[in-house]
Protein backbone atom coordinates (compact mmCIF):
# COMPACT_ATOMS: atom_id res chain seq x y z
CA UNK A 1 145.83 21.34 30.28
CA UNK A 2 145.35 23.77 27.14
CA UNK A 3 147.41 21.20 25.09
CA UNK A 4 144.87 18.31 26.28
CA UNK A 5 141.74 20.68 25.92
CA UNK A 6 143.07 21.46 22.02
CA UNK A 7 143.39 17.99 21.21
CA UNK A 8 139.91 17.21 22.51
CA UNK A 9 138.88 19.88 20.47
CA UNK A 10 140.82 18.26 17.46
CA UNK A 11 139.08 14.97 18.13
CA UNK A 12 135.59 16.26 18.18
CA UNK A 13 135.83 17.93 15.29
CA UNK A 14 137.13 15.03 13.39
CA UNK A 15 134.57 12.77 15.04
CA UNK A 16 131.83 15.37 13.78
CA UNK A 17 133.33 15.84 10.18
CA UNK A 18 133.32 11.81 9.85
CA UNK A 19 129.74 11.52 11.05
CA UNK A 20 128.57 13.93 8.53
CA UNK A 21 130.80 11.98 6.22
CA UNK A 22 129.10 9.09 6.91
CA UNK A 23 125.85 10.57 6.84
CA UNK A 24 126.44 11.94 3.37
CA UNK A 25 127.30 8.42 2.51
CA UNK A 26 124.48 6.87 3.54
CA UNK A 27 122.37 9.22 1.73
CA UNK A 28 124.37 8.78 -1.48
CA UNK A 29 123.86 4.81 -0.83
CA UNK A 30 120.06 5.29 -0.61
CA UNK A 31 119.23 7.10 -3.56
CA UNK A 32 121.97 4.47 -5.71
CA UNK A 33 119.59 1.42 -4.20
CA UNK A 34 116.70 3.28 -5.19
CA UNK A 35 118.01 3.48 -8.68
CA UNK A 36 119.18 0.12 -9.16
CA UNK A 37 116.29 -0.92 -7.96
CA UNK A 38 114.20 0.53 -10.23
CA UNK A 39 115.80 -0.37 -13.27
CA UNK A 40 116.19 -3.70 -11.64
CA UNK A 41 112.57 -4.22 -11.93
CA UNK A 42 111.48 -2.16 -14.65
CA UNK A 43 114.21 -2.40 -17.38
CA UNK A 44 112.45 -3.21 -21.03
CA UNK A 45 114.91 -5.73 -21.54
CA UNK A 46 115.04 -8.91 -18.50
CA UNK A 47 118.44 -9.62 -19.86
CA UNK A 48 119.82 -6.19 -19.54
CA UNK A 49 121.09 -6.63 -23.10
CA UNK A 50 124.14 -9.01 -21.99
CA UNK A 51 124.83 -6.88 -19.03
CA UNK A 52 125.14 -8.88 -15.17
CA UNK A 53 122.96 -5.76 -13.64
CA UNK A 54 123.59 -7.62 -10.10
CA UNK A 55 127.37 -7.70 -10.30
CA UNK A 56 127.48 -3.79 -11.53
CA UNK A 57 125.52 -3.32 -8.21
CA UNK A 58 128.24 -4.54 -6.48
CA UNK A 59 130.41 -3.20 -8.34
CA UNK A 60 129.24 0.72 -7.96
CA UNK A 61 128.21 0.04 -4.33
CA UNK A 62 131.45 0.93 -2.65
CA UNK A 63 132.51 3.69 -5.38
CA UNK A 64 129.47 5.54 -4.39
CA UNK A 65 129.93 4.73 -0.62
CA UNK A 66 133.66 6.35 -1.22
CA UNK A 67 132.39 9.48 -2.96
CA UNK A 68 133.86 12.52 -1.77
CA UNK A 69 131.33 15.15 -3.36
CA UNK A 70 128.13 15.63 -5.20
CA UNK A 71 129.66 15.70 -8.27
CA UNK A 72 131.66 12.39 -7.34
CA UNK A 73 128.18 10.99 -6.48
CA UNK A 74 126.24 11.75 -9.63
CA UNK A 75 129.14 11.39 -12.30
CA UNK A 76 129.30 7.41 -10.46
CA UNK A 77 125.70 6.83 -10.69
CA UNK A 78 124.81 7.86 -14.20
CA UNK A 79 127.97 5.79 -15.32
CA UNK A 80 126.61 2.75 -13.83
CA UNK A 81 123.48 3.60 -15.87
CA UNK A 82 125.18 3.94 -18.65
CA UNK A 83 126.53 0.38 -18.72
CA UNK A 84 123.84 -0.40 -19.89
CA UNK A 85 124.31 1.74 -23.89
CA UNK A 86 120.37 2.52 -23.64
CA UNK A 87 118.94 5.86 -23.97
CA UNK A 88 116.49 7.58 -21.65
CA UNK A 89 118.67 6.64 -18.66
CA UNK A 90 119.90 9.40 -16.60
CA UNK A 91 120.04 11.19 -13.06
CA UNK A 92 119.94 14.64 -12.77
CA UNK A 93 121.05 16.65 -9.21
CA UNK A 94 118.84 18.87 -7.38
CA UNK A 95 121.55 21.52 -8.04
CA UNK A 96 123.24 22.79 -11.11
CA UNK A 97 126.37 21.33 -11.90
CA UNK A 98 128.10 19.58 -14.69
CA UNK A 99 127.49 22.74 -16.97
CA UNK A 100 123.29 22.09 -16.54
CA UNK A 101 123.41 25.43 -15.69
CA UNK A 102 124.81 26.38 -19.15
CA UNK A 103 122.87 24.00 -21.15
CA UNK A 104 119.36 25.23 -20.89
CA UNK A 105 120.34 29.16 -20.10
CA UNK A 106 117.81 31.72 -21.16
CA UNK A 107 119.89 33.40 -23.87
CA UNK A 108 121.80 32.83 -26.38
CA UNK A 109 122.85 34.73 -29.66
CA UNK A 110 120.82 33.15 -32.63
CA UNK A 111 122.75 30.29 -33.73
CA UNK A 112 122.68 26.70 -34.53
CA UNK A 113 125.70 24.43 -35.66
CA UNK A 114 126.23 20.84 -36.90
CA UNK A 115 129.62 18.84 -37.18
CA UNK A 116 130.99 18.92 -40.75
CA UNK A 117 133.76 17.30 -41.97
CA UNK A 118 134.96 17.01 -38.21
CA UNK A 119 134.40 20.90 -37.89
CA UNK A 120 131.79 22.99 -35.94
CA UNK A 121 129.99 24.66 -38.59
CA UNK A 122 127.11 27.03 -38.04
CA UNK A 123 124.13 25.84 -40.03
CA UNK A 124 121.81 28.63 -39.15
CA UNK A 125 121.74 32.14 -37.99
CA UNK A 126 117.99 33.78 -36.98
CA UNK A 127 117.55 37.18 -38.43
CA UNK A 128 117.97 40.13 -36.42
CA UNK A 129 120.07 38.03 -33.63
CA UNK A 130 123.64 39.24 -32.04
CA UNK A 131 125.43 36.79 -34.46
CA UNK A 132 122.82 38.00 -37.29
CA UNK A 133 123.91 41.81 -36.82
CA UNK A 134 127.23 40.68 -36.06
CA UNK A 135 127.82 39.25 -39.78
CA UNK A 136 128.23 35.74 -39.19
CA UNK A 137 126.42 33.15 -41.80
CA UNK A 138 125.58 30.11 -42.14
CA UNK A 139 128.70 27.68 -43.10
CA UNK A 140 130.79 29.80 -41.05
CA UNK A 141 132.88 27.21 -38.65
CA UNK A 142 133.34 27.81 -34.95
CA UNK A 143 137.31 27.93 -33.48
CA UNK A 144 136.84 29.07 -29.99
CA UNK A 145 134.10 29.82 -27.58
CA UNK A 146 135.31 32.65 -24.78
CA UNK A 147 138.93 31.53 -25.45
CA UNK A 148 138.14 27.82 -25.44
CA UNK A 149 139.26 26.28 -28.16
CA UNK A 150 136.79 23.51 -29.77
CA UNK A 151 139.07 20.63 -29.08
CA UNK A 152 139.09 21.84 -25.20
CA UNK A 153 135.50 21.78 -25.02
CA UNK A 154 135.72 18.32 -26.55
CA UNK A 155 137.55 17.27 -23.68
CA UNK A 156 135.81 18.75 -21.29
CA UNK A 157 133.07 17.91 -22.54
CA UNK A 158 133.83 13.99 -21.99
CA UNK A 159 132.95 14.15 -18.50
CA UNK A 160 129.07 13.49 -18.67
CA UNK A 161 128.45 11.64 -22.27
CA UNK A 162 125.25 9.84 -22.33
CA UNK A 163 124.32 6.52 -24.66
CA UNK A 164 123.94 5.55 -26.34
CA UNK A 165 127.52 5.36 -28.21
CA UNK A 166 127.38 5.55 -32.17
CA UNK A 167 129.31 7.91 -34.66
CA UNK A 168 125.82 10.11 -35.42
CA UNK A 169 125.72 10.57 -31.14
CA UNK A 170 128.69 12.19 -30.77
CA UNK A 171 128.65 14.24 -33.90
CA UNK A 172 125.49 15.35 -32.40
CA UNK A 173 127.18 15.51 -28.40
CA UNK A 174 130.34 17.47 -29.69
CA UNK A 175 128.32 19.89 -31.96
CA UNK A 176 125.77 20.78 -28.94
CA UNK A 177 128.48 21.00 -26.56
CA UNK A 178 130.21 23.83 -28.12
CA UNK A 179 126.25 25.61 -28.81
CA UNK A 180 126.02 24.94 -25.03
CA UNK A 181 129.03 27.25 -24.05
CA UNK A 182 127.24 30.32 -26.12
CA UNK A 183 124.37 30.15 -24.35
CA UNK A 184 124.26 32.22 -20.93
CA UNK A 185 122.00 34.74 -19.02
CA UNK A 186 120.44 37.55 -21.39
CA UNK A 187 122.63 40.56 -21.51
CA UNK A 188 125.67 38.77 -20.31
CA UNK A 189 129.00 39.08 -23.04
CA UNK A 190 130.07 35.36 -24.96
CA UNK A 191 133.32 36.28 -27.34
CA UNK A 192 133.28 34.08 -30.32
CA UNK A 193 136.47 33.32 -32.99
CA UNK A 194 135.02 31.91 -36.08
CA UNK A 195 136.16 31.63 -39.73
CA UNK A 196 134.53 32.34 -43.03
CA UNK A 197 135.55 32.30 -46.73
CA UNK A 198 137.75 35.35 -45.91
CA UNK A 199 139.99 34.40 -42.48
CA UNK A 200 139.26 34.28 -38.85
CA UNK A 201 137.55 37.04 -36.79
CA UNK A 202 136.81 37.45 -33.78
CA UNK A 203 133.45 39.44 -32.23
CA UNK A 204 131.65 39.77 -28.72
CA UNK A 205 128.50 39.47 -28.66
CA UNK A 206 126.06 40.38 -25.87
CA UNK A 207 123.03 37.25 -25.64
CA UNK A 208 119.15 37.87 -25.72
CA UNK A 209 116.20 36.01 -24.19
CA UNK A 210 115.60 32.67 -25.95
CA UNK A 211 111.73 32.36 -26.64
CA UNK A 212 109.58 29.76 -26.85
CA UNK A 213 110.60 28.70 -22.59
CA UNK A 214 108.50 25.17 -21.93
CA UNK A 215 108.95 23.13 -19.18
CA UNK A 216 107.61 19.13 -20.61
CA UNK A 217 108.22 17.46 -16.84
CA UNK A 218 108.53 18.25 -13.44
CA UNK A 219 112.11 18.85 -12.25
CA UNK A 220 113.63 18.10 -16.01
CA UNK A 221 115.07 21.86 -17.34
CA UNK A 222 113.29 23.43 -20.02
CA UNK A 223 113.32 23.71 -23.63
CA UNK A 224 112.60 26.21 -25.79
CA UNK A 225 110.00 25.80 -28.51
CA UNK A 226 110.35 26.69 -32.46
CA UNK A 227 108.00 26.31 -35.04
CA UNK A 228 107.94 27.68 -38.47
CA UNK A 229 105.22 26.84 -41.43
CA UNK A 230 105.29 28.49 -44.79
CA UNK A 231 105.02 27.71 -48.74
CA UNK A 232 107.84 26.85 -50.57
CA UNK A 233 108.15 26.78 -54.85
CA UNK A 234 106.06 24.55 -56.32
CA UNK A 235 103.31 25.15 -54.22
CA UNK A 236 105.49 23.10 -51.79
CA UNK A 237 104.26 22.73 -47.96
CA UNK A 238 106.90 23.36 -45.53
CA UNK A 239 106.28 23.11 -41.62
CA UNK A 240 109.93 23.00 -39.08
CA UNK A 241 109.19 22.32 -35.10
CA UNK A 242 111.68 21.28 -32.79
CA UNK A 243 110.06 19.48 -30.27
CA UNK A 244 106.50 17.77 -29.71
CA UNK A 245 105.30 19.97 -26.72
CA UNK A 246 101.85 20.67 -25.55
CA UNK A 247 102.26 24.19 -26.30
CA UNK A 248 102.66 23.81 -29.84
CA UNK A 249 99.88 21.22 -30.42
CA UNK A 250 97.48 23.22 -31.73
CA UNK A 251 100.05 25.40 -33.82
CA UNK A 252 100.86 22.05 -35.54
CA UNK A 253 97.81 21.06 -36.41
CA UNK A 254 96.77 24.21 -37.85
CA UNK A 255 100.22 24.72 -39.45
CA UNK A 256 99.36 21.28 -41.40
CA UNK A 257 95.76 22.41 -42.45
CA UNK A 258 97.12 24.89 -43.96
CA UNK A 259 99.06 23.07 -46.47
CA UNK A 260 95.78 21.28 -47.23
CA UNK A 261 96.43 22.22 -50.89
CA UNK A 262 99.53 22.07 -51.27
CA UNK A 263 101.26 19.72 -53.96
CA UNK A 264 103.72 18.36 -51.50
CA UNK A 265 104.59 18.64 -47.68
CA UNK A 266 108.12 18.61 -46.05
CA UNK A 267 108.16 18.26 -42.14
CA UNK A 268 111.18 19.66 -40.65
CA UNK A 269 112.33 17.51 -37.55
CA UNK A 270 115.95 18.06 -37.51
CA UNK A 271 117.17 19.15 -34.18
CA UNK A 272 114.33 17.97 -32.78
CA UNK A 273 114.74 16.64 -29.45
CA UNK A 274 111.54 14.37 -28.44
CA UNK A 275 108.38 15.14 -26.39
CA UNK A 276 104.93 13.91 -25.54
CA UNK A 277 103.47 10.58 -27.10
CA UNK A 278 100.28 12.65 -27.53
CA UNK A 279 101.57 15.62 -29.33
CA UNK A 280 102.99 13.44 -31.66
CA UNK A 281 100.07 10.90 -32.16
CA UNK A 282 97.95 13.75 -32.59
CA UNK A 283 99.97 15.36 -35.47
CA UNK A 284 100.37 11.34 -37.21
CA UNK A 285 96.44 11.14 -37.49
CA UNK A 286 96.66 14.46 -39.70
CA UNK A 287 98.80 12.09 -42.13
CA UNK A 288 97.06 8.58 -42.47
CA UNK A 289 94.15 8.02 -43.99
CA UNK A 290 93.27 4.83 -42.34
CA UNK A 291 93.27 3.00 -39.31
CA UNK A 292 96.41 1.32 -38.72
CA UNK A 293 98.49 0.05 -36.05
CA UNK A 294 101.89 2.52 -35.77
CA UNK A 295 103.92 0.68 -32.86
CA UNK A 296 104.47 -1.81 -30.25
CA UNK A 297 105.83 -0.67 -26.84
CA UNK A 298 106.97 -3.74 -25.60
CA UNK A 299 107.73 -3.34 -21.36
CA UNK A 300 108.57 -6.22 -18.65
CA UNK A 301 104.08 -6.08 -18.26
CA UNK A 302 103.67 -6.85 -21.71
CA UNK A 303 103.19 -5.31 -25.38
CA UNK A 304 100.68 -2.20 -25.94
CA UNK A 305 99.62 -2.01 -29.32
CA UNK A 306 98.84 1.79 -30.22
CA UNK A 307 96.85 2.21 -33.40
CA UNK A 308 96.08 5.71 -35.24
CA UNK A 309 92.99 7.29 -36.21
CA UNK A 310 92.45 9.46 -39.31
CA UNK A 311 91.92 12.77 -38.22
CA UNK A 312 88.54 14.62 -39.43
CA UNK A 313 90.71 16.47 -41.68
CA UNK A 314 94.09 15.34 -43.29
CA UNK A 315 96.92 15.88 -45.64
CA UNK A 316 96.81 13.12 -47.81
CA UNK A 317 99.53 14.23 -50.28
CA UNK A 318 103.03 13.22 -50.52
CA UNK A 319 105.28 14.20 -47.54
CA UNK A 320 108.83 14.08 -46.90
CA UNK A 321 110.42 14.03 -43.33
CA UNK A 322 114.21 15.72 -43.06
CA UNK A 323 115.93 14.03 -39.95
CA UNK A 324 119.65 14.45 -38.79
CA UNK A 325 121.74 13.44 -35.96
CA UNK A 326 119.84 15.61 -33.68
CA UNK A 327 116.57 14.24 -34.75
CA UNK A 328 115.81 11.82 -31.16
CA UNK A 329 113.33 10.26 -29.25
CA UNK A 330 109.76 11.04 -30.72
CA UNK A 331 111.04 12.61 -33.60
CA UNK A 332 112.63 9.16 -34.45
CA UNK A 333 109.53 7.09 -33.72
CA UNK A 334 107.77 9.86 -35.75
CA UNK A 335 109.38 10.05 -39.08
CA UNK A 336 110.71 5.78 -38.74
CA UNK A 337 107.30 5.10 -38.01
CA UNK A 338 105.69 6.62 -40.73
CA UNK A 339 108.22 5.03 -43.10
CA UNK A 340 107.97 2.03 -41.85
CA UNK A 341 103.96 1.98 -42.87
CA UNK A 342 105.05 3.49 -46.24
CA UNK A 343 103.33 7.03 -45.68
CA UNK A 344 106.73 9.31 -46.02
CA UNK A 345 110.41 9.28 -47.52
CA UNK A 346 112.77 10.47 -45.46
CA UNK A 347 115.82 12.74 -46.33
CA UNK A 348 118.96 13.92 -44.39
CA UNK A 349 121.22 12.30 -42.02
CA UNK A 350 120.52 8.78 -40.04
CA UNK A 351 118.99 10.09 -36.36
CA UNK A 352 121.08 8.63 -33.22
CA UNK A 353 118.69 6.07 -31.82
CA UNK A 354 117.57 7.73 -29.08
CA UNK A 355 113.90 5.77 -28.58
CA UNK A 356 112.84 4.06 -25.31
CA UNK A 357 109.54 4.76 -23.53
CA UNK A 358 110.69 6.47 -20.30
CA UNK A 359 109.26 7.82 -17.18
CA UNK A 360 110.44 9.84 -14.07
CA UNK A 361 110.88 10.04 -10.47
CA UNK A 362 111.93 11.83 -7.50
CA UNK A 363 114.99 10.44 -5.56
CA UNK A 364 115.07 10.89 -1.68
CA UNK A 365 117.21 13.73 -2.15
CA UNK A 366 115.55 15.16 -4.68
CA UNK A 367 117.08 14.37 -7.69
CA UNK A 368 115.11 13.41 -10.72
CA UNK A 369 115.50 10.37 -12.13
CA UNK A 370 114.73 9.61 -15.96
CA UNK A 371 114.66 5.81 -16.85
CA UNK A 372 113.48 3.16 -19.90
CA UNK A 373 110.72 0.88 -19.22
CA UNK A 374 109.53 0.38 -22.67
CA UNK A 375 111.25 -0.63 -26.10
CA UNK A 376 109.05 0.98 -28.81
CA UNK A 377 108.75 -1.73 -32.24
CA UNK A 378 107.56 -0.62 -35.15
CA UNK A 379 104.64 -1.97 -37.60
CA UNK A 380 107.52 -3.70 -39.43
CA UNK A 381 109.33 -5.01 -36.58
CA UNK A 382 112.20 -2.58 -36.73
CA UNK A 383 113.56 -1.45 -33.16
CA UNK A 384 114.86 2.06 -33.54
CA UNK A 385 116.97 1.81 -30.00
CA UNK A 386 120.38 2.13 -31.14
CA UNK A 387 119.61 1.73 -34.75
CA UNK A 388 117.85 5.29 -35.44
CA UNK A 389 116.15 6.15 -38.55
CA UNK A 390 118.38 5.06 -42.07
CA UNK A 391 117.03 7.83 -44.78
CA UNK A 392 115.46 6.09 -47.40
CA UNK A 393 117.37 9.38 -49.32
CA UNK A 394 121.02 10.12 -47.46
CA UNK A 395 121.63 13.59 -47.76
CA UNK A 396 124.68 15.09 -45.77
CA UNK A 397 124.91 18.78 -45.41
CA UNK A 398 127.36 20.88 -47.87
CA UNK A 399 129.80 23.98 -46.03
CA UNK A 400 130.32 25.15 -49.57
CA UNK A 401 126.73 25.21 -49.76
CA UNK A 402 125.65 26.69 -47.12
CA UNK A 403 128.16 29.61 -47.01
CA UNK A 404 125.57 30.32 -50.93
CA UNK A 405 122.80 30.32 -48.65
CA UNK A 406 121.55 26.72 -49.79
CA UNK A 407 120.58 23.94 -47.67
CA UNK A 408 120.97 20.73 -49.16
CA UNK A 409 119.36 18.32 -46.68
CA UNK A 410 115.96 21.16 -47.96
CA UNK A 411 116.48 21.18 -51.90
CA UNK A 412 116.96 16.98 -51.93
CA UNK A 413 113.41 16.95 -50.48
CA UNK A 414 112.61 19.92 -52.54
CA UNK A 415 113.71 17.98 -55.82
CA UNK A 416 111.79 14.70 -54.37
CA UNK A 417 108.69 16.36 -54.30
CA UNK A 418 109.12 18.37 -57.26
CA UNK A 419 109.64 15.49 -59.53
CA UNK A 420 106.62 13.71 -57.65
C-alpha cells in the first residue's frame, strides 16, 4: 500500500511539473506570435530584405515551444529577429540576464576603450577616476578583466550579438563587451591586468557612481549622459555629447551658442549611442541656415518627409563631425545627414549602420520589445541601414599616439578647420 501511495505521489508530481511545463510553453508561444506578428505587419521592408519571414515562423515555432528556460526562450526569439541583419530589433526579459545586469551598472572606474589593431586599448581615462589615480592612460591596452582574459570575454560574449553584422559592429561589440565587465555596483572591487609602454600590471580598483543616470523609454535600461563644450586653439569650437537625450537639450543648445564666434566648430559624436528624433532635430536647426528637407522615413504607411527650420539663432561657420564605430542610430542620421546636404565634413572612423526608425512595446509577460518600422533616406537618397556614415576624411586612431596624450581622430579635424 505505501509502495502504491509513493508511486501516486510520483505520478502527481510529474503530472504537475508537465502542466507547468506546458504552461510555461504556452506563454513562451504567445509572446513569440506576438512578435512575429508585429514585425509581420510593420517591418519597413514588405520583402523582409530576401528573407521568407513565414517559413522562419515555422521554423522558430517548435524551438521556442521546446525551450527549457528563460534564457532558452529569449536567446531563440531575438535570433529569429536577427535573421533578419536589421538594427533596432530586439527583445529584452523582464529580468536581468544575459549580463544586462552588468551592462548598464551604476559604476564603473573612468574608462573608455576602442579596438586597435585587434587589441582593447583604452582611449580615455576621466580625471580624478579609480583608473585615473590608479595610473593608467590613455593607449594603455586591456589583457584581462577579474581574471578573464579578453579572448574569453570574446567568447562569451558571442552569446547575444545583435545586427547588424559588419567589421566596424563587432569592433565596436568586442570593445564594449570587455568595458561592460568593469562596470558593477559603486564600491564593489573589479581587478584589471593591463599593459603600457613599460610591461603588464596589474591593480584593483574599487568603482564609483556613474553620473549623468537617464532613462530615454519605459522598460529599456538607462544610459548615462556626457557632455562637454569648450574652446580649442584657433579660436576653435569644440562641443562632445554622447547621446541625444531630453536632459541635455537645452545644454546643447546653449553649448552651441556659445561657440557663436568661434572660427570653426567640431561636434564630438563618437560613442554616441542614439536618442530622441527631437533632441536631435532641435540641435540640426542651430546648423542650417535655410529651410531644407533632411530625410525621408519611408514605413509600410508611406514616406514622411521631415524638413528643418533655421533656428532664431545659429552657427553658421564651418563644422566638422568626428564619428567612429560607436557612433549609431541618431548620431548616424545626424552627422550623414548633414553631409549629405553639404553642411559638415566628417572625420574619424565609418559608424556601424545602426539607423531604423523604431518603436516599443510591452509583451504579455512583460518583456519589452524594440522593433524597425521605418527606413530613414537621406536628402541624397543614401540609406544609412547597414551602410553607416563613410568619412568624407578617414581618420583611424593611433596607440602610439595616444599613449603622447594626442588624439588623432581630434587634431585631423583640428588641422581641417585650421587650414579653413
Amino acid at each position: 500500500m505505501r509502495c502504491k501511495t509513493r508511486i501516486l505521489l510520483v505520478l502527481l508530481v510529474m503530472g504537475l511539473n508537465l502542466a507547468a511545463c506546458q504552461s510555461v510553453n504556452q506563454e513562451y508561444l504567445k509572446n513569440f506570435e506576438v512578435v512575429w506578428q508585429t514585425v509581420n505587419e510593420t517591418f519597413p521592408d514588405p520583402a523582409f530584405g530576401g528573407v521568407d519571414w513565414k517559413a522562419v515562423h515555422d521554423r522558430y515555432r517548435p524551438l521556442i515551444g521546446a525551450a527549457k528556460n528563460d534564457e532558452e526562450f529569449f536567446l531563440t526569439l531575438n535570433r529569429m529577429l536577427w535573421e533578419l541583419n536589421a538594427s533596432h530589433s530586439v527583445v529584452m526579459p523582464n529580468k536581468l540576464m544575459f549580463n544586462l545586469d552588468r551592462a548598464f551598472a551604476e559604476g564603473d572606474i573612468g574608462i573608455d576603450v576602442r579596438l586597435i589593431d585587434d587589441e582593447v586599448v583604452i582611449t580615455r581615462v576621466k580625471p580624478l577616476s579609480p583608473a585615473d589615480q590608479a595610473g593608467l592612460r590613455p593607449g594603455d591596452i586591456l589583457r584581462s578583466v577579474d581574471g578573464a582574459t579578453i579572448q574569453q570575454i570574446d567568447e562569451e560574449s558571442k552569446v547575444f550579438q545583435m545586427p547588424p553584422y559588419n567589421d566596424r559592429a563587432d569592433a565596436a561589440n568586442r570593445a564594449m563587451n570587455v568595458l561592460i565587465c568593469t562596470y558593477g555596483q559603486p564600491g564593489t572591487r573589479v581587478s584589471i591586468v593591463y599593459q603600457d609602454d613599460r610591461g603588464e600590471h596589474q591593480v584593483d580598483l574599487v568603482r564609483t557612481p556613474r553620473e549623468g543616470k537617464s532613462v530615454l523609454v519605459e522598460g529599456v535600461p538607462p544610459g548615462f549622459l556626457e557632455v562637454e563644450s569648450k574652446r580649442l586653439a584657433n579660436n576653435i569650437g569644440y562641443v562632445r555629447f554622447n547621446r541625444f537625450d531630453p536632459a541635455l537639450l537645452d545644454r546643447l543648445l546653449a553649448a552651441v551658442d556659445e561657440q557663436a564666434d568661434a572660427a570653426g566648430l567640431i561636434i564630438d559624436i563618437r560613442g554616441n549611442d542614439g536618442g530622441f528624433f527631437g533632441v536631435r532635430k532641435a540641435l540640426l536647426e542651430k546648423l542650417v541656415r535655410e529651410r531644407m528637407l533632411f530625410v525621408r522615413q519611408e514605413s509600410r504607411r508611406g514616406a514622411d518627409e521631415i524638413y528643418l527650420e533655421p533656428a532664431a539663432k545659429i552657427y553658421s561657420g564651418p563644422v566638422v563631425i568626428l564619428v567612429d564605430e560607436f557612433s549609431a542610430s541618431s548620431s548616424e542620421e545626424f552627422a550623414g545627414g548633414l553631409q549629405a546636404i553639404g553642411r559638415v565634413v566628417i572625420v574619424g572612423n565609418r559608424t556601424p549602420g545602426k539607423v531604423l526608425i523604431a518603436d516599443v512595446k510591452q509583451l504579455p509577460d512583460g518583456a519589452t520589445f524594440v522593433f524597425p518600422v521605418a527606413i530613414t533616406r537621406l536628402a541624397d537618397g543614401t540609406v544609412l541601414e547597414g551602410r553607416g556614415v563613410i568619412p568624407d576624411i578617414e581618420v583611424a586612431l593611433d596607440r602610439a599616439l595616444l599613449l603622447q596624450g594626442r588624439d588623432s581622430q581630434l587634431e585631423a579635424a583640428f588641422d581641417y578647420l585650421k587650414q579653413k
